[in-house]
Protein backbone atom coordinates (compact mmCIF):
# COMPACT_ATOMS: atom_id res chain seq x y z
CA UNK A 1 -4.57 -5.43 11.62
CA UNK A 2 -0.95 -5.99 10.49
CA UNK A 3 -0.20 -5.44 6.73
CA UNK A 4 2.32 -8.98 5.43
CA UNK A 5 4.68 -6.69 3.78
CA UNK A 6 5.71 -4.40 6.96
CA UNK A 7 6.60 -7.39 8.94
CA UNK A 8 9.52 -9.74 8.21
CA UNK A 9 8.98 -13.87 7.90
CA UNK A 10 10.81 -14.03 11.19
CA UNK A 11 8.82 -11.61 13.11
CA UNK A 12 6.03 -13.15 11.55
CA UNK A 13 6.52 -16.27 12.77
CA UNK A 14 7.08 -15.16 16.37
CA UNK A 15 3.35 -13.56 16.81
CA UNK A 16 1.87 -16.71 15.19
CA UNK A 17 3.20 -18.86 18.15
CA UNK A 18 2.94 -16.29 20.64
CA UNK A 19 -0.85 -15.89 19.68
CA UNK A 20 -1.07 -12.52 18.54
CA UNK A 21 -2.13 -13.67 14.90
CA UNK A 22 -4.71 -15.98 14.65
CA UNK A 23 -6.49 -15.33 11.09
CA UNK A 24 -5.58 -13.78 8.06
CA UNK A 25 -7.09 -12.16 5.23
CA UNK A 26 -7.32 -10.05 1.85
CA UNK A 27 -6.76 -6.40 2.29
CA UNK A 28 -8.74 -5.86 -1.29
CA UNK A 29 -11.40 -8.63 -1.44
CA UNK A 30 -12.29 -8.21 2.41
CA UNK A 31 -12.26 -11.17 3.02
CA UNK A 32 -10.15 -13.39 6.14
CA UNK A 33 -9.66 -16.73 7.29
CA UNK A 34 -7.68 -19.45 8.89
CA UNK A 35 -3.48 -19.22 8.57
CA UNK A 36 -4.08 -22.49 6.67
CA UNK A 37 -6.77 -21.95 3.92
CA UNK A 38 -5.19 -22.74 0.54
CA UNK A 39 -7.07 -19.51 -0.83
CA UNK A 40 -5.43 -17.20 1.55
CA UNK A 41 -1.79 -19.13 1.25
CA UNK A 42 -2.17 -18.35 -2.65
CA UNK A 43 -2.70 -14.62 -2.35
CA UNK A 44 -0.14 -11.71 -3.06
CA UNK A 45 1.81 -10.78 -0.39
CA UNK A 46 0.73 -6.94 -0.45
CA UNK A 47 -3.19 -7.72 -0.16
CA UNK A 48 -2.33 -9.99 2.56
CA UNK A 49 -3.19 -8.88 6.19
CA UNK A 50 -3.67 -10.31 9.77
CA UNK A 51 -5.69 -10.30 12.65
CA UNK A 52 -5.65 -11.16 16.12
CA UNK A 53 -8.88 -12.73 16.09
CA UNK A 54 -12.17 -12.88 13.95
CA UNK A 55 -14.13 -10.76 15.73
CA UNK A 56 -11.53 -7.74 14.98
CA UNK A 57 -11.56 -8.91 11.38
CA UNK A 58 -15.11 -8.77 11.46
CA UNK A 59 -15.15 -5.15 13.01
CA UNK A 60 -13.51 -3.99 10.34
CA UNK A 61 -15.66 -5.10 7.93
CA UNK A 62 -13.93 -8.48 6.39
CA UNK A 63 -16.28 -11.32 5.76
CA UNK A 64 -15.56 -15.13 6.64
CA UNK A 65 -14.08 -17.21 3.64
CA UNK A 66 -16.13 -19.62 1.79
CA UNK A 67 -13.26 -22.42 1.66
CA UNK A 68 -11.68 -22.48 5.06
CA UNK A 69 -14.68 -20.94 7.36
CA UNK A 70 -17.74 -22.58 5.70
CA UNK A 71 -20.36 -22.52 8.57
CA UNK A 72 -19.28 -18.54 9.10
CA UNK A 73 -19.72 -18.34 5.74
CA UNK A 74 -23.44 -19.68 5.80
CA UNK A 75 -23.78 -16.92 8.44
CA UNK A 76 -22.68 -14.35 7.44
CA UNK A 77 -24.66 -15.45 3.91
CA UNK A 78 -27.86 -16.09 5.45
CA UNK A 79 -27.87 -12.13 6.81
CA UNK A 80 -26.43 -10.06 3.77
């Protein structure tokens, strides 16, 4: 997990394209999705964190978002 605000935009950048950041999510609701969910682009950047895939963001407890991840979402629903 990578917390926004100890990484600069630049770095940031560079580990989306080079694949080491492929979801992100919110450090308070526990919640993660896709890098393009309109929920996740709206969120503070201090609650926002990344992930190199789902299945770490899952380990640590985060749940799929309702917007971006719907099908997860019915999962993850359907057993909680």
């Amino acid at each position: 997990m990578i917390p926004h605000i100890t990484v600069k935009t630049k770095d940031l950048h560079a580990l989306i394209r080079a694949g080491s950041i492929r979801v992100g999510g919110n450090r308070r609701l526990k919640i993660y999705g896709t890098l393009h969910c309109t929920s996740g682009k709206r969120m503070k950047p201090e609650n926002r964190v990344f992930f190199e895939s789902e299945e770490e963001a899952v380990g640590l407890g985060y749940r799929p978002c309702g917007h971006c991840m719907r099908e997860q979402y019915k999962v993850w629903r359907s057993r909680n």
